[in-house]
C-alpha atoms as a PDB file:
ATOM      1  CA  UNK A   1       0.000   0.000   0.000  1.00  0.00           C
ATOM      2  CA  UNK A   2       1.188   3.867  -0.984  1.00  0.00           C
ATOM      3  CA  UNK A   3       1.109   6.252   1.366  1.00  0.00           C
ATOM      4  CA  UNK A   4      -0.529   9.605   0.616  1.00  0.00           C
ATOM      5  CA  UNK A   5       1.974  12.462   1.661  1.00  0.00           C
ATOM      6  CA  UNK A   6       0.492  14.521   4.921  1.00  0.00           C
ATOM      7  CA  UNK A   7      -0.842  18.534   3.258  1.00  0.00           C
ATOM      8  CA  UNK A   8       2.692  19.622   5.261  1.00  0.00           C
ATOM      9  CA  UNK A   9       4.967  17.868   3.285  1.00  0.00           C
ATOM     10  CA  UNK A  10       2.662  18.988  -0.193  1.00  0.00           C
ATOM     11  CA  UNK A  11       2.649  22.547   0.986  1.00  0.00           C
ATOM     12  CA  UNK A  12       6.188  22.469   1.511  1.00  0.00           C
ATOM     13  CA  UNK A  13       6.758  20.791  -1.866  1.00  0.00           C
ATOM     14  CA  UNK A  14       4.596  23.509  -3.507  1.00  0.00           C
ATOM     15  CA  UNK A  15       6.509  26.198  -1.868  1.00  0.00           C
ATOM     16  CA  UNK A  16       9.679  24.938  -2.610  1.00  0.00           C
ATOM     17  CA  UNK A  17       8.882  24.372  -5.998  1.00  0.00           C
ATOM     18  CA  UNK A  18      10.529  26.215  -9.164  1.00  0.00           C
ATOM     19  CA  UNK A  19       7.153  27.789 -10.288  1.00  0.00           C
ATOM     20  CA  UNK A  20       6.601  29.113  -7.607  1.00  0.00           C
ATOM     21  CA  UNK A  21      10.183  30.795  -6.411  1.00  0.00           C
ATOM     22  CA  UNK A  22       9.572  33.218 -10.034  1.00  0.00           C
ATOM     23  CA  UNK A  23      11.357  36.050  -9.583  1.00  0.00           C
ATOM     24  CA  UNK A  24      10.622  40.047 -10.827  1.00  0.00           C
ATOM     25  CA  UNK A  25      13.035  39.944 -13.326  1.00  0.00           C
ATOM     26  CA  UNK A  26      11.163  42.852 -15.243  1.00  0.00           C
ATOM     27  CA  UNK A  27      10.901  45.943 -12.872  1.00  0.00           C
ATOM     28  CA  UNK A  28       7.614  47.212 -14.106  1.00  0.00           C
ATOM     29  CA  UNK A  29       7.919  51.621 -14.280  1.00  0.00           C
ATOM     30  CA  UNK A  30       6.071  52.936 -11.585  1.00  0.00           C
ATOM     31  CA  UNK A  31       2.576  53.869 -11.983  1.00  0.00           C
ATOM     32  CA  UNK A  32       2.656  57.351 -13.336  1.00  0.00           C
ATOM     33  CA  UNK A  33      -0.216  59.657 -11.393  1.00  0.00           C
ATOM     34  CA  UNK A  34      -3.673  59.688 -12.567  1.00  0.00           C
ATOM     35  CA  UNK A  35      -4.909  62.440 -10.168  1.00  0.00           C
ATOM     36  CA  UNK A  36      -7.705  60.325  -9.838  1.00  0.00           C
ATOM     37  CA  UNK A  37      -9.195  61.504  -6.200  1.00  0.00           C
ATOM     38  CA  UNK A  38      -8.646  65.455  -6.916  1.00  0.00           C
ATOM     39  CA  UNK A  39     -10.717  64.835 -10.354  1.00  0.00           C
ATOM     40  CA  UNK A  40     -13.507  62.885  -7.879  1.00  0.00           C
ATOM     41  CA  UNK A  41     -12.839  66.325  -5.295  1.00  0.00           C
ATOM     42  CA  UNK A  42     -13.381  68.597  -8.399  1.00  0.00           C
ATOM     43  CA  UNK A  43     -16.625  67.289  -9.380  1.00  0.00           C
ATOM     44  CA  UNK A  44     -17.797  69.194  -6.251  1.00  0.00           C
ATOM     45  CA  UNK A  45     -17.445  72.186  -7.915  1.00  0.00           C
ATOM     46  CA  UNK A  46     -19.630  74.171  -9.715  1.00  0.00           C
ATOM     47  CA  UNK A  47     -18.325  74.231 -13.101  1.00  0.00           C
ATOM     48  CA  UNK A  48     -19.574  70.878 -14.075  1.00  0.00           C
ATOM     49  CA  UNK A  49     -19.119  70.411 -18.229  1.00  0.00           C
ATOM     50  CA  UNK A  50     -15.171  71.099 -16.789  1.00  0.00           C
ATOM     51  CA  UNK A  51     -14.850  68.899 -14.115  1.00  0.00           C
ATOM     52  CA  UNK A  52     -16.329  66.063 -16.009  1.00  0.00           C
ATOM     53  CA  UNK A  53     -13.720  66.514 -18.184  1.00  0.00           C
ATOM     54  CA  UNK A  54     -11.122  66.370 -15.968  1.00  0.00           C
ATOM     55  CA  UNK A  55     -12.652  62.604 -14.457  1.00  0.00           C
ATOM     56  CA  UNK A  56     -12.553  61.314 -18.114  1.00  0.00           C
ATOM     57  CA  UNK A  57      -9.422  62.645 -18.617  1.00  0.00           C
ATOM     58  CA  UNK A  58      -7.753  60.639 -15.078  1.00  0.00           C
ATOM     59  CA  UNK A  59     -10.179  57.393 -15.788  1.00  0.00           C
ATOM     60  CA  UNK A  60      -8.634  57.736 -19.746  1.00  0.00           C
ATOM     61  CA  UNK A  61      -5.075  57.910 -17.828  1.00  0.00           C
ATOM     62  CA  UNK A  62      -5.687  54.652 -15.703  1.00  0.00           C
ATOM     63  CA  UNK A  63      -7.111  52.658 -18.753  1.00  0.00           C
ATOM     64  CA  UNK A  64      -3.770  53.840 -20.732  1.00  0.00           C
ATOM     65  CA  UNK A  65      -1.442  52.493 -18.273  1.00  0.00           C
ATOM     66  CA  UNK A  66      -3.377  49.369 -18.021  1.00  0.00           C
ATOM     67  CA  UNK A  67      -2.849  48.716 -21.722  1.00  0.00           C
ATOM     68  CA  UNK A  68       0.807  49.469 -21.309  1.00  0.00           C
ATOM     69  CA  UNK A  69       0.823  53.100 -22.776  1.00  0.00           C
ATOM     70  CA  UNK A  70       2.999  54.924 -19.753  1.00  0.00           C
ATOM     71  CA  UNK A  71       3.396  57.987 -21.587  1.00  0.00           C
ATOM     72  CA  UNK A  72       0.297  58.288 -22.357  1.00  0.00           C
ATOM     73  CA  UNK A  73      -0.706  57.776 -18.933  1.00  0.00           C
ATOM     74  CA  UNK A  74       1.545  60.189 -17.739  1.00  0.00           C
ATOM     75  CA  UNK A  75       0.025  62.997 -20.447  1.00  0.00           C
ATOM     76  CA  UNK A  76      -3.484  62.057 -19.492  1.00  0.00           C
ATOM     77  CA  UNK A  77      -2.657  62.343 -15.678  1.00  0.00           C
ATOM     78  CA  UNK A  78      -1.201  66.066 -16.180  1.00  0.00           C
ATOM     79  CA  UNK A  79      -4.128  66.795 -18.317  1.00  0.00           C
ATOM     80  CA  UNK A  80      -6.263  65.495 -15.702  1.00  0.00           C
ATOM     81  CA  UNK A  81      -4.206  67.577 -12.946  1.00  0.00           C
ATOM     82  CA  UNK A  82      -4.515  70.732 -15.146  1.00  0.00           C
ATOM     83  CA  UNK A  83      -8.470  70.777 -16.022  1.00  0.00           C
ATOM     84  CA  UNK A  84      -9.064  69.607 -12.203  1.00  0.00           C
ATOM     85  CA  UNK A  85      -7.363  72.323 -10.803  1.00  0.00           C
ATOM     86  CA  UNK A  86      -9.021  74.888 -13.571  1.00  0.00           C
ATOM     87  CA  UNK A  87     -12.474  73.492 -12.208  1.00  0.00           C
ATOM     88  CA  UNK A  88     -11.516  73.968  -8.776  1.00  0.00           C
ATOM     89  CA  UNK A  89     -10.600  77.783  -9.112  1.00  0.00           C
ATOM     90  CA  UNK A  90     -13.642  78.152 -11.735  1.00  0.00           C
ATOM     91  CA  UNK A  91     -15.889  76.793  -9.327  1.00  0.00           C
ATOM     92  CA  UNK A  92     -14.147  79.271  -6.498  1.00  0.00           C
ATOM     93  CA  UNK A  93     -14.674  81.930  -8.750  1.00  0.00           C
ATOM     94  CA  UNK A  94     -18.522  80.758  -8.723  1.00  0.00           C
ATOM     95  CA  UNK A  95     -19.313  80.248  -5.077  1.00  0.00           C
ATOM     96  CA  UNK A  96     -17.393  83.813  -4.495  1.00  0.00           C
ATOM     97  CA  UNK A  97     -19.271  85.687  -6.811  1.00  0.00           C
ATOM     98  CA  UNK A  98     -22.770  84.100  -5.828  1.00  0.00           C
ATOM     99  CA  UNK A  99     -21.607  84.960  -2.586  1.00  0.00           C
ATOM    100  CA  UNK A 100     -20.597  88.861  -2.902  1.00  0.00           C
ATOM    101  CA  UNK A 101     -24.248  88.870  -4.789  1.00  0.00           C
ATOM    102  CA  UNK A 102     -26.005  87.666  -2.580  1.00  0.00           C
ATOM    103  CA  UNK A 103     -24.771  89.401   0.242  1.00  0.00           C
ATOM    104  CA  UNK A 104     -24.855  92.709  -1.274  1.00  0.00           C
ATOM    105  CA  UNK A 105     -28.291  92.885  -3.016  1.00  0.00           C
ATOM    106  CA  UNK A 106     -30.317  90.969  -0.101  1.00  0.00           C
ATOM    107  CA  UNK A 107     -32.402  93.131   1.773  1.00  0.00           C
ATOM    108  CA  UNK A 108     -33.454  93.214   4.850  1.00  0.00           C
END
């Protein structure tokens, strides 16, 4: 009669086997910046046809580097940084002047 080998000595078989001691031999570049979260912040705003933009333009970014296009990637993500941070002061611009309006032609 065979014996079946205990899971320890299989686990330690698996481990210690070539497939699974692969090494990194190809350093992948490091994930360029997307600017995802500020494009998500910017969308708070009020300047919305320009903030949208800026969320395609960081989801565009992420899809590029998944399909191995890093520069790319890295133009999307400083497009993406450049329209979110135009929404952001567009959208200050807003609030202030709504503001300065309304607080100047209320009555009361």
């Amino acid at each position: 009669m065979s014996q079946t080998p205990s899971n320890l000595e299989i686990k330690r078989a698996l481990e210690e086997s070539p497939e699974s001691n692969v090494e990194n031999d190809s350093t992948d570049p490091p994930r360029p910046s997307n600017y995802l979260i500020l494009s998500i912040f910017a969308c708070f705003c009020p300047a919305y046809p320009i903030n949208i933009v800026a969320f395609v333009f960081s989801i565009m970014a992420l899809n590029s580097y998944n399909d191995g296009d890093i520069e790319g990637s890295q133009r999307l993500g400083r497009n993406a940084l450049y329209v979110s941070i135009a929404s952001i002061i567009i959208g200050l611009l807003v609030i202030a002047t709504y503001c300065v309006v309304h607080f100047t032609t209320h009555s009361i």
